[in-house]
PDB file of N, CA and C in Angstrom:
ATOM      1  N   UNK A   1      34.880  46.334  60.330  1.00  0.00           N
ATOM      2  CA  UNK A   1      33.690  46.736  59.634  1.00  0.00           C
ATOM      3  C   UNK A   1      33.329  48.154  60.098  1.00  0.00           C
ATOM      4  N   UNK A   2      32.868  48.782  58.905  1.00  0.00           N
ATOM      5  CA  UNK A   2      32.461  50.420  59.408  1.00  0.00           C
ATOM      6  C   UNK A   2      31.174  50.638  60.163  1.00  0.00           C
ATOM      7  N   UNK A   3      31.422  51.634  61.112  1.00  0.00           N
ATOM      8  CA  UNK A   3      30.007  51.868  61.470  1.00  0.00           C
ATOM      9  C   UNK A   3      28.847  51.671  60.706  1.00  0.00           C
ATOM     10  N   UNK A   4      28.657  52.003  59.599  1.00  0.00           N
ATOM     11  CA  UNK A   4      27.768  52.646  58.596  1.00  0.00           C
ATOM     12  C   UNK A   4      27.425  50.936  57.956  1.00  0.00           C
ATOM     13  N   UNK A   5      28.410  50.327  57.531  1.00  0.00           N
ATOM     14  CA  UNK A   5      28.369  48.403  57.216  1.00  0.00           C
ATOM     15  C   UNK A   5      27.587  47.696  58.187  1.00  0.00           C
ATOM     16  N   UNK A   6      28.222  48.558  59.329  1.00  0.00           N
ATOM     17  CA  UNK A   6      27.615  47.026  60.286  1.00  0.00           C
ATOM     18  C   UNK A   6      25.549  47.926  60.763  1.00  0.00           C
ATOM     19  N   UNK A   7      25.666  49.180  60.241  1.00  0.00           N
ATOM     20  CA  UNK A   7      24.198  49.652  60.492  1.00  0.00           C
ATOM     21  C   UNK A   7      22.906  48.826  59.718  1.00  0.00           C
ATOM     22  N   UNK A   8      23.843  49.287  58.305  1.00  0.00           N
ATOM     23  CA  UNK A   8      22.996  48.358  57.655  1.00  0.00           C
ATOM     24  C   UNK A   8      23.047  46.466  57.524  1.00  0.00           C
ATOM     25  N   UNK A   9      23.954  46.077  57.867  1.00  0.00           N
ATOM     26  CA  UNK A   9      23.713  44.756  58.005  1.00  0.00           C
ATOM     27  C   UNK A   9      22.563  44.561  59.106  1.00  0.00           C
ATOM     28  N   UNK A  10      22.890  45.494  60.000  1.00  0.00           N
ATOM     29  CA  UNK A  10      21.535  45.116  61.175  1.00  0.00           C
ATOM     30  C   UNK A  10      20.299  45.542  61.024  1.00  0.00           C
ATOM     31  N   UNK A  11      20.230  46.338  60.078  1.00  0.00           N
ATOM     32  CA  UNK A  11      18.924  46.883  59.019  1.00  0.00           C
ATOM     33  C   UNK A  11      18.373  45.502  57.794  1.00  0.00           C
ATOM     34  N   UNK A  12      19.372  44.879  57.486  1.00  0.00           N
ATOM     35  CA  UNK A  12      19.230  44.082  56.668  1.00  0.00           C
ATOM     36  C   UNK A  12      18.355  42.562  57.479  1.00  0.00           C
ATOM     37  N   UNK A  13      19.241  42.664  58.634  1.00  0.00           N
ATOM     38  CA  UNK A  13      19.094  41.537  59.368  1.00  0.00           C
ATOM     39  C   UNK A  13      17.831  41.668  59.634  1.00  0.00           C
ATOM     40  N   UNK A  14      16.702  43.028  60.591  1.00  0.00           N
ATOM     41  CA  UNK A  14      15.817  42.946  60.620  1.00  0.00           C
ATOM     42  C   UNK A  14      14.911  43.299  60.025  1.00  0.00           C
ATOM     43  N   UNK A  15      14.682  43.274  58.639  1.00  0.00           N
ATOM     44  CA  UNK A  15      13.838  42.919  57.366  1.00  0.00           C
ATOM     45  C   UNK A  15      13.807  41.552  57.004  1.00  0.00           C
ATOM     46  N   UNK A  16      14.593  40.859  57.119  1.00  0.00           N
ATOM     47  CA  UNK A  16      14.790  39.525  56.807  1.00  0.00           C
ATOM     48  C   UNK A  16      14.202  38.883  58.145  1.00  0.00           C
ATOM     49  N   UNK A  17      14.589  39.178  59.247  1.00  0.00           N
ATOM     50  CA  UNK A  17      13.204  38.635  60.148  1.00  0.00           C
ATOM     51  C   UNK A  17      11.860  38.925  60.098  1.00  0.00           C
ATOM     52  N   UNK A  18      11.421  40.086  60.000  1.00  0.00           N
ATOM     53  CA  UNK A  18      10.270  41.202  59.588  1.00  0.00           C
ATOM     54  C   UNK A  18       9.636  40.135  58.618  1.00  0.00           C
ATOM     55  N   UNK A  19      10.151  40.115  57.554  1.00  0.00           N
ATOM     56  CA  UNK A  19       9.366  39.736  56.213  1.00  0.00           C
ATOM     57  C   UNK A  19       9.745  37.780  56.466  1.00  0.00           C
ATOM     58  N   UNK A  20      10.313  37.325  57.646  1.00  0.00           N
ATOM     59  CA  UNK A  20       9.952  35.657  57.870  1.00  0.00           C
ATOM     60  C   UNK A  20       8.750  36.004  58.906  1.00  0.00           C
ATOM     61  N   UNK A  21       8.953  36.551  59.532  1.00  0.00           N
ATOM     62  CA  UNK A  21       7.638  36.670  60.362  1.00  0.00           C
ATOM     63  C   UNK A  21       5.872  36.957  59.569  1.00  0.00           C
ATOM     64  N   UNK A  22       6.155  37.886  58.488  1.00  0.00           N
ATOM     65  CA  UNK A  22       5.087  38.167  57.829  1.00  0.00           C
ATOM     66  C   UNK A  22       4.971  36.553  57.015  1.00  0.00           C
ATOM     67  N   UNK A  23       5.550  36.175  56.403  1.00  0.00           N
ATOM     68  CA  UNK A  23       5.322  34.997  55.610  1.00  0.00           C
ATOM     69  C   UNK A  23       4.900  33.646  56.824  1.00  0.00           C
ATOM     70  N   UNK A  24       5.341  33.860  58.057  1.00  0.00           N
ATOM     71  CA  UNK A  24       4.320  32.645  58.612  1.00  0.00           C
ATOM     72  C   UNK A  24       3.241  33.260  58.661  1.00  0.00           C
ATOM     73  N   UNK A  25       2.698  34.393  59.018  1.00  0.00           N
ATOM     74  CA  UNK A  25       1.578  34.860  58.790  1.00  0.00           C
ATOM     75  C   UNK A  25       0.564  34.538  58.342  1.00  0.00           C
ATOM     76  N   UNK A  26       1.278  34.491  56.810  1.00  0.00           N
ATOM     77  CA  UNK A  26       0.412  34.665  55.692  1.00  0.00           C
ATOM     78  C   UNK A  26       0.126  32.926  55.455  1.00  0.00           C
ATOM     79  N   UNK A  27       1.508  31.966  55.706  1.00  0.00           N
ATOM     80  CA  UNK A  27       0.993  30.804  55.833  1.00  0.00           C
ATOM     81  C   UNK A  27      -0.055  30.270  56.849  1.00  0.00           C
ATOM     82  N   UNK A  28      -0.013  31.050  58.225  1.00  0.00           N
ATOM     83  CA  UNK A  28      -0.675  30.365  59.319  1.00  0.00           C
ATOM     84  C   UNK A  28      -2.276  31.118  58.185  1.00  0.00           C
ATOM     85  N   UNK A  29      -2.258  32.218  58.115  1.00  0.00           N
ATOM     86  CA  UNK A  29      -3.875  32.280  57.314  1.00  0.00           C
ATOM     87  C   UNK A  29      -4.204  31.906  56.091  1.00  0.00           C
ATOM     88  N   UNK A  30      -3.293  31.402  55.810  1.00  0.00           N
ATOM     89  CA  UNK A  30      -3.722  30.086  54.305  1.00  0.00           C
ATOM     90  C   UNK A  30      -4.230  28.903  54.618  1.00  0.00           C
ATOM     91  N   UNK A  31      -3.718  28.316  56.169  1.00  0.00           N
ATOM     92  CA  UNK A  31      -4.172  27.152  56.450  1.00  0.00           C
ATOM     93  C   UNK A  31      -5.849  27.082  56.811  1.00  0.00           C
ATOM     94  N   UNK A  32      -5.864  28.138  57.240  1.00  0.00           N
ATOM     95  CA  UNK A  32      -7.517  28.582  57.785  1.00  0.00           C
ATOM     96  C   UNK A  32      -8.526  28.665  56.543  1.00  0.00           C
ATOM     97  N   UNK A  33      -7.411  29.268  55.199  1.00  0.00           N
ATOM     98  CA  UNK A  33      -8.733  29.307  53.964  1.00  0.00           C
ATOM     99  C   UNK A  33      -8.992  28.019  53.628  1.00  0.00           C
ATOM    100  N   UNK A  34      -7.889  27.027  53.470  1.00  0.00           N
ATOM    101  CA  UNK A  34      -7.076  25.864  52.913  1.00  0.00           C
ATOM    102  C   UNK A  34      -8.703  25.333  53.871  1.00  0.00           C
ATOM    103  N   UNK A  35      -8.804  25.208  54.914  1.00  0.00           N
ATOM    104  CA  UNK A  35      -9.323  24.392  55.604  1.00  0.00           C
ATOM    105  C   UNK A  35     -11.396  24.288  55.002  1.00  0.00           C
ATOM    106  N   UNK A  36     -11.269  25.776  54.601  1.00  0.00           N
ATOM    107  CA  UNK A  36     -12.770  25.952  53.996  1.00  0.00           C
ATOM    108  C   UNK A  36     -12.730  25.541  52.489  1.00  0.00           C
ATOM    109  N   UNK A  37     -11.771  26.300  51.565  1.00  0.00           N
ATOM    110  CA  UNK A  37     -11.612  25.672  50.481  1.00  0.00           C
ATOM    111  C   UNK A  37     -11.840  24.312  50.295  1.00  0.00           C
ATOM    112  N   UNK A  38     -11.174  23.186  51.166  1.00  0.00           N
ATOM    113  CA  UNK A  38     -11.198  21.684  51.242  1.00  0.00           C
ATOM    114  C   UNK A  38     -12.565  21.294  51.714  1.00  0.00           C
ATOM    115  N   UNK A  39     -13.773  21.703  51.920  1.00  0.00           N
ATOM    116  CA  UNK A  39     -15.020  21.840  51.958  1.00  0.00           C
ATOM    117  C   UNK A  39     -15.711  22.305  50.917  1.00  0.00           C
ATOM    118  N   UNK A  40     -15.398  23.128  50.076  1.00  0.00           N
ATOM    119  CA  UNK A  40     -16.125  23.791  48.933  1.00  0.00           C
ATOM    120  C   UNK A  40     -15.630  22.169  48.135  1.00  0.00           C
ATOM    121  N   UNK A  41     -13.917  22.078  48.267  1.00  0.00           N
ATOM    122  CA  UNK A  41     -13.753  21.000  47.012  1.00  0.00           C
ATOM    123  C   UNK A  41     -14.561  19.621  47.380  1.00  0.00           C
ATOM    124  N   UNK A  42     -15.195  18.991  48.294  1.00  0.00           N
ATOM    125  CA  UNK A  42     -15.572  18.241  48.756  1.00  0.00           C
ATOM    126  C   UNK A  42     -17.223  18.463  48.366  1.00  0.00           C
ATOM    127  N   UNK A  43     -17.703  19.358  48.758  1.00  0.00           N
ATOM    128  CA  UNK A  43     -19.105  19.811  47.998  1.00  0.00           C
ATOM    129  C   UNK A  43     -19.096  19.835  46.284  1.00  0.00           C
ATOM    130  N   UNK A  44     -18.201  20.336  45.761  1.00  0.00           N
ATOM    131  CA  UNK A  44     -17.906  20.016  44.198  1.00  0.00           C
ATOM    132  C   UNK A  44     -18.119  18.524  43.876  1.00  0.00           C
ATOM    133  N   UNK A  45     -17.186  17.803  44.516  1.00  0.00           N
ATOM    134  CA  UNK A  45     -17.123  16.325  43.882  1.00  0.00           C
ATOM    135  C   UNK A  45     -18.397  15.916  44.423  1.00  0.00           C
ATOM    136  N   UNK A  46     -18.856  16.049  45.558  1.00  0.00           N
ATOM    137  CA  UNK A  46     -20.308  15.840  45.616  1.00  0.00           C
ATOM    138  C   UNK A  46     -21.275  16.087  44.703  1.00  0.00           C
ATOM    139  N   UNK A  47     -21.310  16.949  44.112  1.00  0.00           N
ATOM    140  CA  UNK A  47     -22.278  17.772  43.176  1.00  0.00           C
ATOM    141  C   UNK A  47     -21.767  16.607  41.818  1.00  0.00           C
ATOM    142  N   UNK A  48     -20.592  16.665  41.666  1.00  0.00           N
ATOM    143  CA  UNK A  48     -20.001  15.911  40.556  1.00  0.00           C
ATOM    144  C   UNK A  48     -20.714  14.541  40.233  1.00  0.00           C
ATOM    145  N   UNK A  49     -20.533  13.971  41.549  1.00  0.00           N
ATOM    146  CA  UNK A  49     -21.113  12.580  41.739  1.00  0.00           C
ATOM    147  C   UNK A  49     -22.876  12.650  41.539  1.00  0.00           C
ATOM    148  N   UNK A  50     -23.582  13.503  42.232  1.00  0.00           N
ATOM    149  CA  UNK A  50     -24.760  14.123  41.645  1.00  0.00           C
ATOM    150  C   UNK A  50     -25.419  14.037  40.323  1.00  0.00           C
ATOM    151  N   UNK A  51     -24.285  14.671  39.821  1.00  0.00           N
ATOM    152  CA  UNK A  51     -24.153  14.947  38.348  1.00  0.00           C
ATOM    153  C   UNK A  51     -24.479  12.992  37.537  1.00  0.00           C
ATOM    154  N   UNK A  52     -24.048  12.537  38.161  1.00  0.00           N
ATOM    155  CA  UNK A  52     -23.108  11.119  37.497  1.00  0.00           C
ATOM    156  C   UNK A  52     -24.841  10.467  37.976  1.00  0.00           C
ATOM    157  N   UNK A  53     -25.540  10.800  38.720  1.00  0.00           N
ATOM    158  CA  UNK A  53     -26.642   9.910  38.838  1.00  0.00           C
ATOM    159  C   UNK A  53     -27.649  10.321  38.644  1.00  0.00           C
ATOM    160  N   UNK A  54     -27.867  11.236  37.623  1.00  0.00           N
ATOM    161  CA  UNK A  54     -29.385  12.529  37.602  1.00  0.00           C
ATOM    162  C   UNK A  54     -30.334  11.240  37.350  1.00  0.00           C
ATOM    163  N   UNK A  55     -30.577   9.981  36.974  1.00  0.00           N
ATOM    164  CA  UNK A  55     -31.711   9.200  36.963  1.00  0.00           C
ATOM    165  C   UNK A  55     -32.384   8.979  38.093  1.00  0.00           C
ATOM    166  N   UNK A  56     -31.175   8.800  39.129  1.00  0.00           N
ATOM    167  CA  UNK A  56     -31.785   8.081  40.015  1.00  0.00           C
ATOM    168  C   UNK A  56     -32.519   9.067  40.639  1.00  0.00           C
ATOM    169  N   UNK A  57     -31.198  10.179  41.083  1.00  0.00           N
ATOM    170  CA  UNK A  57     -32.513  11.675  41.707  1.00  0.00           C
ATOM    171  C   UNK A  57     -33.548  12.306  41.421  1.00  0.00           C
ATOM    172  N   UNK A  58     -33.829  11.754  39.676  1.00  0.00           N
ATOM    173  CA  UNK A  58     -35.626  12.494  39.148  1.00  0.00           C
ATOM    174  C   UNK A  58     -36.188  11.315  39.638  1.00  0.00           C
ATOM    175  N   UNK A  59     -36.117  10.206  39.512  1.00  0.00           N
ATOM    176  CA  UNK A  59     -37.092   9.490  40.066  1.00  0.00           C
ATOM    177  C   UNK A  59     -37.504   9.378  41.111  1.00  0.00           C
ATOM    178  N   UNK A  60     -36.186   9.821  42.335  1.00  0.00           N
ATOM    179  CA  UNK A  60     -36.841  10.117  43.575  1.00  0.00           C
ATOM    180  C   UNK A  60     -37.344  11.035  43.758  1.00  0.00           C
ATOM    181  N   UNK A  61     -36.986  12.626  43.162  1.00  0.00           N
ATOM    182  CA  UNK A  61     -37.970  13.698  43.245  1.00  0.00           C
ATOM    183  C   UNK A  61     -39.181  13.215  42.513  1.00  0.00           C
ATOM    184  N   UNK A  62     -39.119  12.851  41.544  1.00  0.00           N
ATOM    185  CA  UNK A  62     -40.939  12.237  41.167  1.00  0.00           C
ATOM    186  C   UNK A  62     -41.800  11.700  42.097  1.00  0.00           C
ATOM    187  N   UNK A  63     -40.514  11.091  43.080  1.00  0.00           N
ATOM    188  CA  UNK A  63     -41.678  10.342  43.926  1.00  0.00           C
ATOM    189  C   UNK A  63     -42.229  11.211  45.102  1.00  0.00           C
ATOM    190  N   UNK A  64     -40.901  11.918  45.777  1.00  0.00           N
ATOM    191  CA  UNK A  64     -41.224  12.837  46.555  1.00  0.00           C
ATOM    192  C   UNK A  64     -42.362  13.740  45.769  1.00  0.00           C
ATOM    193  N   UNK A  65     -42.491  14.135  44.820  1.00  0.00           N
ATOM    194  CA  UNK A  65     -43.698  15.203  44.556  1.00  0.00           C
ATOM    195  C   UNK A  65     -44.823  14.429  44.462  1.00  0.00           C
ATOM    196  N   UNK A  66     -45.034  13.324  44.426  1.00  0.00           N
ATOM    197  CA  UNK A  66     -46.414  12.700  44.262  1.00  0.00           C
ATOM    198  C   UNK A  66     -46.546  11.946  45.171  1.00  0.00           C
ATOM    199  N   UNK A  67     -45.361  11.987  46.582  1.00  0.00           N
ATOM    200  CA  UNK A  67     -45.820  11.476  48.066  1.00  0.00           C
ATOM    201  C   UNK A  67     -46.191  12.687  48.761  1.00  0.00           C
ATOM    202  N   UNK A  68     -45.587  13.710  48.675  1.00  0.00           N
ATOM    203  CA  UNK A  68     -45.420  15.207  49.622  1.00  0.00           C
ATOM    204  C   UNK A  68     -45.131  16.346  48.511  1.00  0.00           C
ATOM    205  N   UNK A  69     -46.415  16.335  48.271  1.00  0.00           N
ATOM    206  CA  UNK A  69     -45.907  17.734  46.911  1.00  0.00           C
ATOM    207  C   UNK A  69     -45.783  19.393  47.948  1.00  0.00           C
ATOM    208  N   UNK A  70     -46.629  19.264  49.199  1.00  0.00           N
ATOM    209  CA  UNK A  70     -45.702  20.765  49.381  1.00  0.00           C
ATOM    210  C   UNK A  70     -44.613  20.879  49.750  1.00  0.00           C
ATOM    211  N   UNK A  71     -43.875  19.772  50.610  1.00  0.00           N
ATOM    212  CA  UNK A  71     -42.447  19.687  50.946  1.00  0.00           C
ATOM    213  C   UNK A  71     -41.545  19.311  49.396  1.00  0.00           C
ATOM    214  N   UNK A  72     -42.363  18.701  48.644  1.00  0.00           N
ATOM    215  CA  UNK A  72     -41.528  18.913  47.283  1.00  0.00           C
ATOM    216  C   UNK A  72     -40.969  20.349  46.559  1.00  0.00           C
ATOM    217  N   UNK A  73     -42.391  21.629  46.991  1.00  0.00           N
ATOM    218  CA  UNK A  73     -41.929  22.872  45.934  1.00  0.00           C
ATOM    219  C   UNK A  73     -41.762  23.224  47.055  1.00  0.00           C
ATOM    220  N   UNK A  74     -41.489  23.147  48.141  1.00  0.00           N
ATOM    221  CA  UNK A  74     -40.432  23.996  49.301  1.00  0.00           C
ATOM    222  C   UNK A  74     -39.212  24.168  49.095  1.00  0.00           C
ATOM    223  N   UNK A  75     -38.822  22.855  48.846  1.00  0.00           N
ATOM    224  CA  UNK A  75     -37.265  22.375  48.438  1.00  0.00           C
ATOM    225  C   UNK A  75     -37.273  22.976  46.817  1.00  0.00           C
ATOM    226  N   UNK A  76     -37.970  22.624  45.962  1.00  0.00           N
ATOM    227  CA  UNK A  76     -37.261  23.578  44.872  1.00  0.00           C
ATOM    228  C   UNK A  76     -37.553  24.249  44.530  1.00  0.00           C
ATOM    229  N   UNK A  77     -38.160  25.457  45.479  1.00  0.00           N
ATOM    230  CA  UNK A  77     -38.176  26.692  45.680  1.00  0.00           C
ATOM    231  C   UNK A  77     -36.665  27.571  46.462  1.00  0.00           C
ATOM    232  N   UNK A  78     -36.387  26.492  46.924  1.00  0.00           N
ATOM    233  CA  UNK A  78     -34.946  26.588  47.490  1.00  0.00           C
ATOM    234  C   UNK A  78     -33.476  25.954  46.473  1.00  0.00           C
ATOM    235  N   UNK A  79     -34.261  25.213  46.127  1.00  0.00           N
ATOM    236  CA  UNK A  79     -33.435  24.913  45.402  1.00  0.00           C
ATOM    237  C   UNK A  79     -33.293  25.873  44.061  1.00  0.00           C
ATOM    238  N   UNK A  80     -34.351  26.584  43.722  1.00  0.00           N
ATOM    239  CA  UNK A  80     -33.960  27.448  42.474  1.00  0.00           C
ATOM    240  C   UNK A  80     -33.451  29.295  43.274  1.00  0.00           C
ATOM    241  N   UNK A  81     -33.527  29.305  44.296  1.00  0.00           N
ATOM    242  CA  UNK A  81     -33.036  30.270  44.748  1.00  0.00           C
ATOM    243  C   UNK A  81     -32.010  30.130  44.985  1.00  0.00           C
ATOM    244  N   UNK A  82     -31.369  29.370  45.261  1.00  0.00           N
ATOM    245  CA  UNK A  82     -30.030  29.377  45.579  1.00  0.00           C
ATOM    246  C   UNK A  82     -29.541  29.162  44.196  1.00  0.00           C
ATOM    247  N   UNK A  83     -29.908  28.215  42.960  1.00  0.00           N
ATOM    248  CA  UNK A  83     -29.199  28.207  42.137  1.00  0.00           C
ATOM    249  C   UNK A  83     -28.895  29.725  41.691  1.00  0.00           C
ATOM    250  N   UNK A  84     -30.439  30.815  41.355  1.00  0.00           N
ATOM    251  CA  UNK A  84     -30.108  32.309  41.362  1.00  0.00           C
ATOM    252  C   UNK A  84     -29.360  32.930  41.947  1.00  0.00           C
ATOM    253  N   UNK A  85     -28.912  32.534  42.744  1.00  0.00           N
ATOM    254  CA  UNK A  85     -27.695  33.391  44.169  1.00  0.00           C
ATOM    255  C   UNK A  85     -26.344  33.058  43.280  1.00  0.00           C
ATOM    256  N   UNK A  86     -26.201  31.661  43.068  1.00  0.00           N
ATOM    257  CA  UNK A  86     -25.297  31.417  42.484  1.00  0.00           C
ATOM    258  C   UNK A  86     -24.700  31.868  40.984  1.00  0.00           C
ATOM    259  N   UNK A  87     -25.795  31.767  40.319  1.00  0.00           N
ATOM    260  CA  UNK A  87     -25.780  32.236  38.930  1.00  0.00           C
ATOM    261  C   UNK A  87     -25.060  33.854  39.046  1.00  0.00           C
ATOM    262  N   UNK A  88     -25.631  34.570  40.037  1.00  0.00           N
ATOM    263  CA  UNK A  88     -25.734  35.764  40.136  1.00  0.00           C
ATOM    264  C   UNK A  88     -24.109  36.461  40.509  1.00  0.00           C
ATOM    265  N   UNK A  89     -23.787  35.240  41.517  1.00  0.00           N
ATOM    266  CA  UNK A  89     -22.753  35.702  42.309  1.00  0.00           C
ATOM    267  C   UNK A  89     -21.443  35.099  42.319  1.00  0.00           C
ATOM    268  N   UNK A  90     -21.654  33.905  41.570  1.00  0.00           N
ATOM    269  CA  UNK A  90     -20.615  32.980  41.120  1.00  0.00           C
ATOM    270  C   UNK A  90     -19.188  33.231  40.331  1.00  0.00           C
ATOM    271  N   UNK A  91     -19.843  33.841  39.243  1.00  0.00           N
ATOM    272  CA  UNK A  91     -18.390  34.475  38.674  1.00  0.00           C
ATOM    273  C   UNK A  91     -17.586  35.569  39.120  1.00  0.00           C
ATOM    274  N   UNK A  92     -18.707  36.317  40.529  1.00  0.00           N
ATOM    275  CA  UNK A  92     -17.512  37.683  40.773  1.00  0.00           C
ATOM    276  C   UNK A  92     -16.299  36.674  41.929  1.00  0.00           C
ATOM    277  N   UNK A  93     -16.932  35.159  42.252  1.00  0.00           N
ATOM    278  CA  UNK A  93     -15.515  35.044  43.145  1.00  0.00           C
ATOM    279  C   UNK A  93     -14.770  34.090  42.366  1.00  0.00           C
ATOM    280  N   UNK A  94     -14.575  34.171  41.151  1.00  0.00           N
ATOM    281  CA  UNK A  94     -13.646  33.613  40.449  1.00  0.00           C
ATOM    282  C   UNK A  94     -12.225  34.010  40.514  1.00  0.00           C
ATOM    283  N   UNK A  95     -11.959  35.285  40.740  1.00  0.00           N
ATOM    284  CA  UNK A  95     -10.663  35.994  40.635  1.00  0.00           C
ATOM    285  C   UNK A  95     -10.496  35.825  42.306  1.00  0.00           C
ATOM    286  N   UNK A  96     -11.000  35.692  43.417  1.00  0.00           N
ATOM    287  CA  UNK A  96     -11.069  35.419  44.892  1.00  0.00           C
ATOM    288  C   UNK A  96     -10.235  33.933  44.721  1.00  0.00           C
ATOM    289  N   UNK A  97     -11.157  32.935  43.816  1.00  0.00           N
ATOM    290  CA  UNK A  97     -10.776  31.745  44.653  1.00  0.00           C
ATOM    291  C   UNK A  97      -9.078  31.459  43.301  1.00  0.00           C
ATOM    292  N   UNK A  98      -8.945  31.795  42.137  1.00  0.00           N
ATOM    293  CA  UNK A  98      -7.801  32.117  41.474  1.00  0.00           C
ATOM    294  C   UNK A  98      -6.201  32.608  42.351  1.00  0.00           C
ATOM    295  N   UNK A  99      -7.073  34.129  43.275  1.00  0.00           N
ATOM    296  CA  UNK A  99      -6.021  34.231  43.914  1.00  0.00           C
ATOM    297  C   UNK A  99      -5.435  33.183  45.293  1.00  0.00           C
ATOM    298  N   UNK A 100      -6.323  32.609  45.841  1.00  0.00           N
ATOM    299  CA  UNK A 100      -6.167  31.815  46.782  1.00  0.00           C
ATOM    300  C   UNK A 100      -5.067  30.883  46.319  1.00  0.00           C
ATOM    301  N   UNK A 101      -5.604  30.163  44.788  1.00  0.00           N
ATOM    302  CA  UNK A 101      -4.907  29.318  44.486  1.00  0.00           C
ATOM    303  C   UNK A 101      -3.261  29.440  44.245  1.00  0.00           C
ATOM    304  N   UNK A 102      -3.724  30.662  43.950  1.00  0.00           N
ATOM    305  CA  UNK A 102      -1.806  31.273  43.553  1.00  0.00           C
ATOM    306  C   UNK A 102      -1.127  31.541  44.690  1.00  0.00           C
ATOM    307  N   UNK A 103      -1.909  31.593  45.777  1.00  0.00           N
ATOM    308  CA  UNK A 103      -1.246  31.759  47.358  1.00  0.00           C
ATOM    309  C   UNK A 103      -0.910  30.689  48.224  1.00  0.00           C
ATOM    310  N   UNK A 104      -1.546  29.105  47.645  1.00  0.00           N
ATOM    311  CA  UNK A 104      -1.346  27.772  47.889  1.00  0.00           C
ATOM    312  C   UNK A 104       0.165  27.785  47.214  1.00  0.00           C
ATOM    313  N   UNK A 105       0.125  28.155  46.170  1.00  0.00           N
ATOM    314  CA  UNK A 105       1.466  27.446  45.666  1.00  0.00           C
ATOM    315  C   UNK A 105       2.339  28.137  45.808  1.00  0.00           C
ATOM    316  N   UNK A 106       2.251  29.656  46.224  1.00  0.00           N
ATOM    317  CA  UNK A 106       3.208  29.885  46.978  1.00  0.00           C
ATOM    318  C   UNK A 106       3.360  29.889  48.322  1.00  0.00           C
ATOM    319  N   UNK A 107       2.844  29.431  49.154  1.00  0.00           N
ATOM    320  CA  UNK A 107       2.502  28.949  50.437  1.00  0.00           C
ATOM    321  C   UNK A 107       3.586  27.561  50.326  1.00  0.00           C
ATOM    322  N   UNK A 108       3.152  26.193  49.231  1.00  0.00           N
ATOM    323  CA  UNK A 108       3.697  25.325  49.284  1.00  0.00           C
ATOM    324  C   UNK A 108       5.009  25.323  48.578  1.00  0.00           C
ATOM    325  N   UNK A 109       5.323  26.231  48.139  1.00  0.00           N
ATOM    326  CA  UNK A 109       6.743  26.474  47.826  1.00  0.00           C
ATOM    327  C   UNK A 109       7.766  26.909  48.816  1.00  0.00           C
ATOM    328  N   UNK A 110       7.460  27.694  49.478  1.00  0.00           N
ATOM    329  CA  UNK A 110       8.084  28.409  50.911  1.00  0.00           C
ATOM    330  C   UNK A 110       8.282  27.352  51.727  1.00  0.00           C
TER     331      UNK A 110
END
């Protein structure tokens, strides 16, 4: 093998370690988003399930406002601020949590 063959094979060789080293990387910090993501999805199906019982929760906020009406508009005073935070701020991390997702599956492909 020529000088010049065997340079670049050993050029070759360490890019191909280089770029396995970068890809655990990038997996070891997927597991860390992976780990918050699986909290957001867990708060979703919560909310979901939420969703699935709005009777039962007006009737308990009815009751809460006519047992404790200032701890009632505390809470949805909070509660409509945050929905505004959300409204507000919700769709700019759509393309955030999109890319994440495209980094799971190539995460779980590797």
């Amino acid at each position: 093998m020529s000088p010049e063959h065997l340079r670049f094979a050993l050029r070759k060789q360490r890019l191909q370690i280089r770029a396995a080293q970068q890809r655990d990387e990038l997996v070891a910090g997927l597991r860390r988003i992976d780990t918050v993501l699986d909290a957001v999805d867990r708060a979703r199906d919560g909310a979901g399930w939420v969703r699935e019982k709005i009777p039962v929760f007006a009737g308990a906020a009815l009751i809460l406002a006519l047992a404790k009406p200032r701890f009632a508009f505390r809470v949805a005073r909070r509660a409509w601020l945050s929905w505004a935070i959300y409204r507000k701020f919700g769709p700019r991390l759509a393309p955030f949590v999109q890319l994440i997702d495209r980094l799971r599956r190539v995460a779980a492909g590797a």
